[in-house]
PDB file of N, CA and C in Angstrom:
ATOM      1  N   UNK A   1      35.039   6.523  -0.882  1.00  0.00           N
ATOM      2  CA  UNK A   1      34.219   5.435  -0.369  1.00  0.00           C
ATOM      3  C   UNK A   1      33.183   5.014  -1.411  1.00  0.00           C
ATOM      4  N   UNK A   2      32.694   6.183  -2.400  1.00  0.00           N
ATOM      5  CA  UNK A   2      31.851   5.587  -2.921  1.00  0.00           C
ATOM      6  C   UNK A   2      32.450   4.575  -4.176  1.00  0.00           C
ATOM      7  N   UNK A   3      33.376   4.955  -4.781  1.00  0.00           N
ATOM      8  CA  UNK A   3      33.886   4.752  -5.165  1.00  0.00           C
ATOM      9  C   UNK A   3      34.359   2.820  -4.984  1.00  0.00           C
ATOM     10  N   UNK A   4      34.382   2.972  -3.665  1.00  0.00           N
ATOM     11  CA  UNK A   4      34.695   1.189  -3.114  1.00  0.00           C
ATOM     12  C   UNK A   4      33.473   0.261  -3.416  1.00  0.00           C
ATOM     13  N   UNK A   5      32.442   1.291  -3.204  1.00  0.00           N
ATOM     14  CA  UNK A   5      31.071   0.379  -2.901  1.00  0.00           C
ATOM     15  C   UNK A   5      30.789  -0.060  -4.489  1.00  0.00           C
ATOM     16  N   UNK A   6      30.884   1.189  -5.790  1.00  0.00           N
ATOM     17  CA  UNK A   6      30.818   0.824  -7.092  1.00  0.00           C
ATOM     18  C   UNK A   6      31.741  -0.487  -7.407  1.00  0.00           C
ATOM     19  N   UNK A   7      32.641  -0.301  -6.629  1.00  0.00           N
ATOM     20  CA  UNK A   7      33.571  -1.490  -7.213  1.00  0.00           C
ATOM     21  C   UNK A   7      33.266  -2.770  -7.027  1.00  0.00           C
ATOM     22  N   UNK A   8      32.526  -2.981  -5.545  1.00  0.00           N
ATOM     23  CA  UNK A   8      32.097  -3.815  -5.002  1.00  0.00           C
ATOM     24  C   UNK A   8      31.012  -4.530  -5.352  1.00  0.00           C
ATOM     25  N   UNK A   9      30.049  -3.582  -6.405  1.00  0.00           N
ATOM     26  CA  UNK A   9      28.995  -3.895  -6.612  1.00  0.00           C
ATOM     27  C   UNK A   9      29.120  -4.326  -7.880  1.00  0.00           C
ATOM     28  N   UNK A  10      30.061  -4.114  -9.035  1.00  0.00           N
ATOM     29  CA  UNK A  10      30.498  -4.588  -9.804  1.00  0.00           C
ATOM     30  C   UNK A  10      31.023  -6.188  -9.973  1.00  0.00           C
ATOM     31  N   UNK A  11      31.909  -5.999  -8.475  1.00  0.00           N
ATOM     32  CA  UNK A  11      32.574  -7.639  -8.535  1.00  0.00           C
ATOM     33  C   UNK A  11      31.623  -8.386  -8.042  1.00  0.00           C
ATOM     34  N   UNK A  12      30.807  -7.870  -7.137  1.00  0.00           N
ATOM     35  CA  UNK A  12      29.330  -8.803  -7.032  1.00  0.00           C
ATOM     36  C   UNK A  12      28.439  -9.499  -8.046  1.00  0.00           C
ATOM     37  N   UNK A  13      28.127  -8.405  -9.021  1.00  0.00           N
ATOM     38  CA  UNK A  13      27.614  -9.286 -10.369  1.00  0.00           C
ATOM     39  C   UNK A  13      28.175  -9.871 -11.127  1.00  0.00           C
ATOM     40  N   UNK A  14      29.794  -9.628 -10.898  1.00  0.00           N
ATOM     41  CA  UNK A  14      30.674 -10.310 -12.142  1.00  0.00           C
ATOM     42  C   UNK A  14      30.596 -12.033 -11.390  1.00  0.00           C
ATOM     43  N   UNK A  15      31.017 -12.002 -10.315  1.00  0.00           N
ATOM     44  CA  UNK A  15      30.651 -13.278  -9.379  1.00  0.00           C
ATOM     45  C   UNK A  15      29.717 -13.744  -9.889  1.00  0.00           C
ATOM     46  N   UNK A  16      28.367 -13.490  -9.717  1.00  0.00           N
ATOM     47  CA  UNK A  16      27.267 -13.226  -9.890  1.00  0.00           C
ATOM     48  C   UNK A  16      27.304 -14.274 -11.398  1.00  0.00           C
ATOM     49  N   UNK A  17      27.787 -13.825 -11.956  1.00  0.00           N
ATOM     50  CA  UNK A  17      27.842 -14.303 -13.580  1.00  0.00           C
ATOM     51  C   UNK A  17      28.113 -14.996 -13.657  1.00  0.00           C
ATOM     52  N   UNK A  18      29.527 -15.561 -13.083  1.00  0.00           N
ATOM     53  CA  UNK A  18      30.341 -16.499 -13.487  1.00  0.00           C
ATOM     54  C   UNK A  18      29.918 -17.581 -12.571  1.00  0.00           C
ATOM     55  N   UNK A  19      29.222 -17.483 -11.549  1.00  0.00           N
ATOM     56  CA  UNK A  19      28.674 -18.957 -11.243  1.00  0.00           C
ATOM     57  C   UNK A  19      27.411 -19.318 -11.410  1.00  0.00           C
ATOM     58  N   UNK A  20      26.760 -18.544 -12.203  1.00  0.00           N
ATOM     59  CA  UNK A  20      25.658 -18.751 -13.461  1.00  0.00           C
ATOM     60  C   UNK A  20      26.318 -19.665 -14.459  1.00  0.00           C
ATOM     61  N   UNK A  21      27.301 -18.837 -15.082  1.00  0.00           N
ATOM     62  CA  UNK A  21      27.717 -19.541 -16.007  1.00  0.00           C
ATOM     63  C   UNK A  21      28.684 -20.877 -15.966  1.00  0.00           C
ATOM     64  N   UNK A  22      29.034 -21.175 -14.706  1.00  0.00           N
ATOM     65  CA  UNK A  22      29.822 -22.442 -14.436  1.00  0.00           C
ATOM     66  C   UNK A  22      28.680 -23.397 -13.769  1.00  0.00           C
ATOM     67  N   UNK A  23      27.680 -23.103 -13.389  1.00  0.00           N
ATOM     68  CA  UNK A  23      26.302 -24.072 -12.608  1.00  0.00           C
ATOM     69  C   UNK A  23      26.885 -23.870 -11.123  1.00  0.00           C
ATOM     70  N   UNK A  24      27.517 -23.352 -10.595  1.00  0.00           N
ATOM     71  CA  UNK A  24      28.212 -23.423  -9.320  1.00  0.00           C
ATOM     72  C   UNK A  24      27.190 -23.316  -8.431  1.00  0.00           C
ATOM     73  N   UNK A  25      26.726 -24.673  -6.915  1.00  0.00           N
ATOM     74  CA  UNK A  25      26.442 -24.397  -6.314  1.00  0.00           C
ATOM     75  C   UNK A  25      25.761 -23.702  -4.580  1.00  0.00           C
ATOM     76  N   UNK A  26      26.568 -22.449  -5.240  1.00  0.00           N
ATOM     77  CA  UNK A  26      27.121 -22.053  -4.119  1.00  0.00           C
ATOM     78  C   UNK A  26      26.068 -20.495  -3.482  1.00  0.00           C
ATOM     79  N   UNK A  27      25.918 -20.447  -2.180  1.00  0.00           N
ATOM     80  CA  UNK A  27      24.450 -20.349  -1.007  1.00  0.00           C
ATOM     81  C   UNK A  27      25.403 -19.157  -1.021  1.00  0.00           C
ATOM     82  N   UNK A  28      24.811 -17.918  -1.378  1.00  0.00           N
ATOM     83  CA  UNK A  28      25.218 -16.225  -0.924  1.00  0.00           C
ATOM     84  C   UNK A  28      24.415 -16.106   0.495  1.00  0.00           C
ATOM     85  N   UNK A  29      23.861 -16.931   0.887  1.00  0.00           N
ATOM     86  CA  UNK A  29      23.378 -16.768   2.600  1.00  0.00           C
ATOM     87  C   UNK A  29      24.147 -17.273   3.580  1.00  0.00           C
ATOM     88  N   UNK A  30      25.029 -18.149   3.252  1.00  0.00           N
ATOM     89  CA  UNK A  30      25.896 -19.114   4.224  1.00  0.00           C
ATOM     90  C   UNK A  30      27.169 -18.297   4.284  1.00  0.00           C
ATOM     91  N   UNK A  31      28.052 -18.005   5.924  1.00  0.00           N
ATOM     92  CA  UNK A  31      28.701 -17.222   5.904  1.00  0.00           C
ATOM     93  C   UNK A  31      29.643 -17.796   7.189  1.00  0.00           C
ATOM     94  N   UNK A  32      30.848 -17.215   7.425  1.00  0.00           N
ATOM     95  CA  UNK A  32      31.544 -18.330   8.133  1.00  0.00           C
ATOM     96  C   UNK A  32      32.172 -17.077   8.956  1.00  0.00           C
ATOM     97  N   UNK A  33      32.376 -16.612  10.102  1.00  0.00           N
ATOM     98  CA  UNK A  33      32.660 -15.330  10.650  1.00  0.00           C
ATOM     99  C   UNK A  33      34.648 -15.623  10.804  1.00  0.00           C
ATOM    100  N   UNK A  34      35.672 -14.970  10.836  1.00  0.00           N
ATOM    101  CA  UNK A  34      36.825 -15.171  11.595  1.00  0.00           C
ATOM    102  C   UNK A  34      36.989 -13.901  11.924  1.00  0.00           C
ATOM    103  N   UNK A  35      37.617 -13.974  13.535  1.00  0.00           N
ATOM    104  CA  UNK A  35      37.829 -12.577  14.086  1.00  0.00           C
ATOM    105  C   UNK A  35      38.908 -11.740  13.604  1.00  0.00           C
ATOM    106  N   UNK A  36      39.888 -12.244  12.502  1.00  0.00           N
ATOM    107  CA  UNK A  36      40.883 -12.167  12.181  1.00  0.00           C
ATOM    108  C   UNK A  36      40.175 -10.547  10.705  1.00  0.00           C
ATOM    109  N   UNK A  37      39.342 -11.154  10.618  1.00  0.00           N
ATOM    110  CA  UNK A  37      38.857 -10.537   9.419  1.00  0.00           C
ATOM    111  C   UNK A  37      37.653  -9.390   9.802  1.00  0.00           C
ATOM    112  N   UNK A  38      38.431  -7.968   9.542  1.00  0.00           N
ATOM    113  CA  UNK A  38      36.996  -6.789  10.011  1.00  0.00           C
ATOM    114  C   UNK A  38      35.865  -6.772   8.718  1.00  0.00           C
ATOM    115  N   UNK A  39      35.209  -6.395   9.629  1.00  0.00           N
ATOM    116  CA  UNK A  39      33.848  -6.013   8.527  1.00  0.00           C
ATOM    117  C   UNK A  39      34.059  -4.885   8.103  1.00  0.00           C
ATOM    118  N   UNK A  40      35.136  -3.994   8.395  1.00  0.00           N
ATOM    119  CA  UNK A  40      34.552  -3.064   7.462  1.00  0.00           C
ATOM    120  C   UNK A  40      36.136  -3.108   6.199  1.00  0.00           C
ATOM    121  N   UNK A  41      36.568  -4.659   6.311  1.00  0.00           N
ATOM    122  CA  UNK A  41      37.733  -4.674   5.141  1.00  0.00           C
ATOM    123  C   UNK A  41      36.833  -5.174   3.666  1.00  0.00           C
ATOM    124  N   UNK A  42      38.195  -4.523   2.679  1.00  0.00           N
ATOM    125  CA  UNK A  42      37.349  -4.586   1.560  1.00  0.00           C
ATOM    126  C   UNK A  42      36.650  -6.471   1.109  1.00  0.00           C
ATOM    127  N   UNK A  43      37.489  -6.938   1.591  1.00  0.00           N
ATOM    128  CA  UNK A  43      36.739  -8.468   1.290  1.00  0.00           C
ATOM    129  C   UNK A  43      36.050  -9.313   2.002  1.00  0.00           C
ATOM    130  N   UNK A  44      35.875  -8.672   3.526  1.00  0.00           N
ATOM    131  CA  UNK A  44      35.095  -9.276   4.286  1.00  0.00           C
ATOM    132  C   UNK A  44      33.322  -9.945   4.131  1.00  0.00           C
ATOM    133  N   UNK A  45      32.886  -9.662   2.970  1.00  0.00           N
ATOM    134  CA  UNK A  45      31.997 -10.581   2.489  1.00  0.00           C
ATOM    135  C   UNK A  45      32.407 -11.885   1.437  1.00  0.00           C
ATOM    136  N   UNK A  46      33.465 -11.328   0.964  1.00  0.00           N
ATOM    137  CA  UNK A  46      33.931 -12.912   0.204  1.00  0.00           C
ATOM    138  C   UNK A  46      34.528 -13.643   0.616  1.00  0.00           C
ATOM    139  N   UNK A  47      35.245 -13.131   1.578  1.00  0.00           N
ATOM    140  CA  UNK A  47      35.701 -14.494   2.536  1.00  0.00           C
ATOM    141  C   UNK A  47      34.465 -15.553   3.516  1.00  0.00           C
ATOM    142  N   UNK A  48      33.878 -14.204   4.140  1.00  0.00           N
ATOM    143  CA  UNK A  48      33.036 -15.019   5.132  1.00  0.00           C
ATOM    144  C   UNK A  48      32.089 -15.663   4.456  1.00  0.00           C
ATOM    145  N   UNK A  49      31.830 -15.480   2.936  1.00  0.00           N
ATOM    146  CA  UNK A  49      30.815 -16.539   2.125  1.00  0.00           C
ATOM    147  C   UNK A  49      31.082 -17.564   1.629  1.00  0.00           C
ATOM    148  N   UNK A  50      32.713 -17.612   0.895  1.00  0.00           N
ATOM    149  CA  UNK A  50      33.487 -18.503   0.454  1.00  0.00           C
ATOM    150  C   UNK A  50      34.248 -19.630   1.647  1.00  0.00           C
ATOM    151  N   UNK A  51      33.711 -19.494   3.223  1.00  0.00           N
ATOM    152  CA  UNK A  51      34.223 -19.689   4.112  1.00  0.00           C
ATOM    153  C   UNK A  51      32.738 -20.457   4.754  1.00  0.00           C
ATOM    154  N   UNK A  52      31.681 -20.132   4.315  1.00  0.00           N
ATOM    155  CA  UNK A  52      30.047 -20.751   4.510  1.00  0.00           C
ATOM    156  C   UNK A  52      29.864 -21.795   3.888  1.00  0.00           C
ATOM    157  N   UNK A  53      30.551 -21.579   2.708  1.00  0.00           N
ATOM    158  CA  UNK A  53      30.309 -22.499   1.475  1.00  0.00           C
ATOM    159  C   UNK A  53      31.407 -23.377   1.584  1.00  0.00           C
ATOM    160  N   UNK A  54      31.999 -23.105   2.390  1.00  0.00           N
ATOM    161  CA  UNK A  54      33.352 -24.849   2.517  1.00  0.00           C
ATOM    162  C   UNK A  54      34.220 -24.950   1.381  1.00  0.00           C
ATOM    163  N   UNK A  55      35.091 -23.521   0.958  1.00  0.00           N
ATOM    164  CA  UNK A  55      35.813 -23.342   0.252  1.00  0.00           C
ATOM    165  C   UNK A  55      37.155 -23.152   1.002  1.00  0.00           C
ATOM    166  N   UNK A  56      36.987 -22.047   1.629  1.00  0.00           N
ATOM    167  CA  UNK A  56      38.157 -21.895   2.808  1.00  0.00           C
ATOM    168  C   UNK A  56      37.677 -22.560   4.176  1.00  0.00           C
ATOM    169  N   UNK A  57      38.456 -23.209   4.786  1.00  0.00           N
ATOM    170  CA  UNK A  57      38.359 -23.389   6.479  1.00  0.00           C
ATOM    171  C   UNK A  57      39.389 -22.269   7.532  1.00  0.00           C
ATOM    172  N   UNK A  58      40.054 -21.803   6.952  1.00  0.00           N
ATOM    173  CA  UNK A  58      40.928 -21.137   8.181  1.00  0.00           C
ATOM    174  C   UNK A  58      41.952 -21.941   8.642  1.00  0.00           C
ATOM    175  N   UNK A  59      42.814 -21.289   9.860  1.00  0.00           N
ATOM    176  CA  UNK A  59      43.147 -22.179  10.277  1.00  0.00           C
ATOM    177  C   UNK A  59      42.901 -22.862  11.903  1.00  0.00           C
ATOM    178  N   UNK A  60      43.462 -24.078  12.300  1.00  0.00           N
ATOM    179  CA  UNK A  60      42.990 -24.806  13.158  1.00  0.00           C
ATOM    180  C   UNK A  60      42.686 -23.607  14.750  1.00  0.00           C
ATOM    181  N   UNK A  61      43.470 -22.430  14.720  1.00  0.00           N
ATOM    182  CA  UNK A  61      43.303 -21.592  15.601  1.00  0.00           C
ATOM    183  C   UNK A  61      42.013 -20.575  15.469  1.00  0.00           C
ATOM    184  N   UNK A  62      41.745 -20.948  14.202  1.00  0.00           N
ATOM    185  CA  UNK A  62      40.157 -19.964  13.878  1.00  0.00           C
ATOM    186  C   UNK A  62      40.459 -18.446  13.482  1.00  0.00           C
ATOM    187  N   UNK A  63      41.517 -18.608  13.005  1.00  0.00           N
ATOM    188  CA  UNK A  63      42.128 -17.124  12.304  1.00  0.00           C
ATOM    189  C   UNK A  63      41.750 -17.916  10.694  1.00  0.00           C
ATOM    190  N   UNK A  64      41.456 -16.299   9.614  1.00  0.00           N
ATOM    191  CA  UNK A  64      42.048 -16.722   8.517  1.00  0.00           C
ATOM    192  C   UNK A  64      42.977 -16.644   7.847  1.00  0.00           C
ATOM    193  N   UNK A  65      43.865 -15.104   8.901  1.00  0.00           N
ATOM    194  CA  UNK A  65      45.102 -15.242   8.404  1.00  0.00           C
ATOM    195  C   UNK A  65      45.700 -14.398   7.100  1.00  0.00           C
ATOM    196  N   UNK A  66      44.993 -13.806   6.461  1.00  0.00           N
ATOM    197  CA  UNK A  66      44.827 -13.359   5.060  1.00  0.00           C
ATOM    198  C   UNK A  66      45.802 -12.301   4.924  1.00  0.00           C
ATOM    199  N   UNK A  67      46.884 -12.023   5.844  1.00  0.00           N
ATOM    200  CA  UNK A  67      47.714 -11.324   5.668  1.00  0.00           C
ATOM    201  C   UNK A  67      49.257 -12.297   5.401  1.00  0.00           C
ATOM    202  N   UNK A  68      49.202 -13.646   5.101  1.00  0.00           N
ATOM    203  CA  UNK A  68      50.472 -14.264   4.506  1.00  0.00           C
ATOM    204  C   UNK A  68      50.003 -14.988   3.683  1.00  0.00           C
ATOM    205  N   UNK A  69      51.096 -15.176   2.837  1.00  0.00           N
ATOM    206  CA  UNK A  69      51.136 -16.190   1.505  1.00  0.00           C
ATOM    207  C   UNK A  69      50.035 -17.643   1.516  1.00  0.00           C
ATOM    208  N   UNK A  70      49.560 -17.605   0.711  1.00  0.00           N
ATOM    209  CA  UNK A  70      48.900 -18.657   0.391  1.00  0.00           C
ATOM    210  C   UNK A  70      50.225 -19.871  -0.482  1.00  0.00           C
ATOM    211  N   UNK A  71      49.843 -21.118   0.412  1.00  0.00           N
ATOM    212  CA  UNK A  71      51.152 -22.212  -0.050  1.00  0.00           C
ATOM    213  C   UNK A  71      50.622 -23.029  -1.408  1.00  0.00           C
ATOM    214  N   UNK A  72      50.798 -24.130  -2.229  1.00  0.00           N
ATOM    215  CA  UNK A  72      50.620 -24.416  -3.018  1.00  0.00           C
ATOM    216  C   UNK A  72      49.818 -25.799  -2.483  1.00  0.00           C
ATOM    217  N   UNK A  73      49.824 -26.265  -1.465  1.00  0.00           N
ATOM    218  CA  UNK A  73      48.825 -26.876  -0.916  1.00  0.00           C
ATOM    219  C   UNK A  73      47.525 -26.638  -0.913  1.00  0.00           C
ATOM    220  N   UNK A  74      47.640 -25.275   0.081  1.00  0.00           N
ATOM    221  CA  UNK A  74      46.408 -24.517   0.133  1.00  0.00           C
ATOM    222  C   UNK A  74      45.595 -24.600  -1.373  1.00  0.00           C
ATOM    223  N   UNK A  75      45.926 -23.429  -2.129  1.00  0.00           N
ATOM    224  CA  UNK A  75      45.560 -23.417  -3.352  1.00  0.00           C
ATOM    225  C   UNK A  75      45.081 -24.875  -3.846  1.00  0.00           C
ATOM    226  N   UNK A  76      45.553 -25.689  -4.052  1.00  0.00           N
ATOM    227  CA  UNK A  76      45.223 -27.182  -4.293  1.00  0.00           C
ATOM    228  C   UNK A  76      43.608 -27.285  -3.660  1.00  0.00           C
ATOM    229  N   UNK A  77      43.925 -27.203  -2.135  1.00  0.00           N
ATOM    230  CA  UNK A  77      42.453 -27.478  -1.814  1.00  0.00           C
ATOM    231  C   UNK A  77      41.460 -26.517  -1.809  1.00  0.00           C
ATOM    232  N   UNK A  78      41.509 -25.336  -2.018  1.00  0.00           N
ATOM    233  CA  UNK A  78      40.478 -24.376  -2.501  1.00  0.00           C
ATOM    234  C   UNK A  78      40.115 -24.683  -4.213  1.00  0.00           C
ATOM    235  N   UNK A  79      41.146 -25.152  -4.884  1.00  0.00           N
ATOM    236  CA  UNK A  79      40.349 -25.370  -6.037  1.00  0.00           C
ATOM    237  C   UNK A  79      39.373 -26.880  -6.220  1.00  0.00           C
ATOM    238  N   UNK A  80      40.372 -27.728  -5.553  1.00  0.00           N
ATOM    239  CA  UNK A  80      39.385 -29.037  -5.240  1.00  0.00           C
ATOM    240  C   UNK A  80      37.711 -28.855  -4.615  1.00  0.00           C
ATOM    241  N   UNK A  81      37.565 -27.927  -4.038  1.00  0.00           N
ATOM    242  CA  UNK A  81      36.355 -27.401  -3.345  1.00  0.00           C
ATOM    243  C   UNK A  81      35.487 -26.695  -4.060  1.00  0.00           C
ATOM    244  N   UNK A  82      36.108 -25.565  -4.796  1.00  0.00           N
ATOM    245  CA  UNK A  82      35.476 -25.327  -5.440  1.00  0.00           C
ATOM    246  C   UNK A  82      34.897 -25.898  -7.027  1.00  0.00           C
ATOM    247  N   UNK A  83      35.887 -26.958  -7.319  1.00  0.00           N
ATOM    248  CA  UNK A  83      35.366 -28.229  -8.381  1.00  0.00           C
ATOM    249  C   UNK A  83      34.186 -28.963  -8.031  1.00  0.00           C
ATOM    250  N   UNK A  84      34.127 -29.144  -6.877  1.00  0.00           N
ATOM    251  CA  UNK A  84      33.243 -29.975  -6.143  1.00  0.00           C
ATOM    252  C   UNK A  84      31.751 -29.502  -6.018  1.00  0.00           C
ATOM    253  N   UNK A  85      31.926 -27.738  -6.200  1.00  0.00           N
ATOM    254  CA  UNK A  85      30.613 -27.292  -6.061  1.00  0.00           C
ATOM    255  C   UNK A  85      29.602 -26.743  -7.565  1.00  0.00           C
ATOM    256  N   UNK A  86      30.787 -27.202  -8.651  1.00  0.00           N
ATOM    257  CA  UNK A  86      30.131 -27.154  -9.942  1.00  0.00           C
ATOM    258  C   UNK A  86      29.170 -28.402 -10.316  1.00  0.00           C
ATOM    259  N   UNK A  87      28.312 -28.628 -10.677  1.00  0.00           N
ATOM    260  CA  UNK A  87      27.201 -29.509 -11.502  1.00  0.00           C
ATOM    261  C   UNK A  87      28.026 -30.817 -12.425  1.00  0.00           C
ATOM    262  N   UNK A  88      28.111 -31.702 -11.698  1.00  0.00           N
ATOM    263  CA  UNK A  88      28.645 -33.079 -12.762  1.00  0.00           C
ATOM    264  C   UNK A  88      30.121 -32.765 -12.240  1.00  0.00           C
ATOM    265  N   UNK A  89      30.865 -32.402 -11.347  1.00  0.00           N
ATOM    266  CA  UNK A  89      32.201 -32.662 -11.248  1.00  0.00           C
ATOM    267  C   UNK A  89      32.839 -33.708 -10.811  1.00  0.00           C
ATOM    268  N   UNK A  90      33.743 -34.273 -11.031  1.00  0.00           N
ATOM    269  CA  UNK A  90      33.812 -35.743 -11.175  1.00  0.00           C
ATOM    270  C   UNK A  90      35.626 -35.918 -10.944  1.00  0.00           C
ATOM    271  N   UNK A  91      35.583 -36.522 -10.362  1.00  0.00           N
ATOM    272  CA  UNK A  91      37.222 -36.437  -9.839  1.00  0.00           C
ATOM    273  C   UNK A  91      38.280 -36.768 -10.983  1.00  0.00           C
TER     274      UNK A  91
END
């Protein structure tokens, strides 16, 4: 376990960095709950933040689902979103 939390705390600052270094602006307070997703799974803070921040929506049933394939749609609009939240992005 501890072991998870080092890891965790690692990918936190690497995050951390990289949207320093891209101007990204994106609210580590804003958080988006799905029942689909436990709190005590390993990504249940990056979803429910990346899910605050209007990167992911879920789907229309309010699951997120995170146990099947992501389609090439999808992907499309998570990166469009997250373009959107860098400084000067411009279609």
């Amino acid at each position: 376990m501890r072991d998870m939390k080092e890891l965790l705390a690692k990918q936190s600052a690497e995050i951390a960095r990289l949207k320093q270094m891209h101007n990204m602006n994106f609210d580590d307070q804003l958080s988006e709950l799905f029942p689909d997703v436990a709190e005590n799974h390993w990504a249940y803070e990056y979803v429910t933040k990346i899910a605050g921040n209007g990167i992911v929506e879920g789907y229309p049933d309010g699951l997120f689902k995170g146990d099947r394939m992501m389609t090439r749609y999808e992907f499309a609009a998570i990166v469009y979103r997250m373009m959107q939240l860098v400084k000067g992005a411009n279609d």
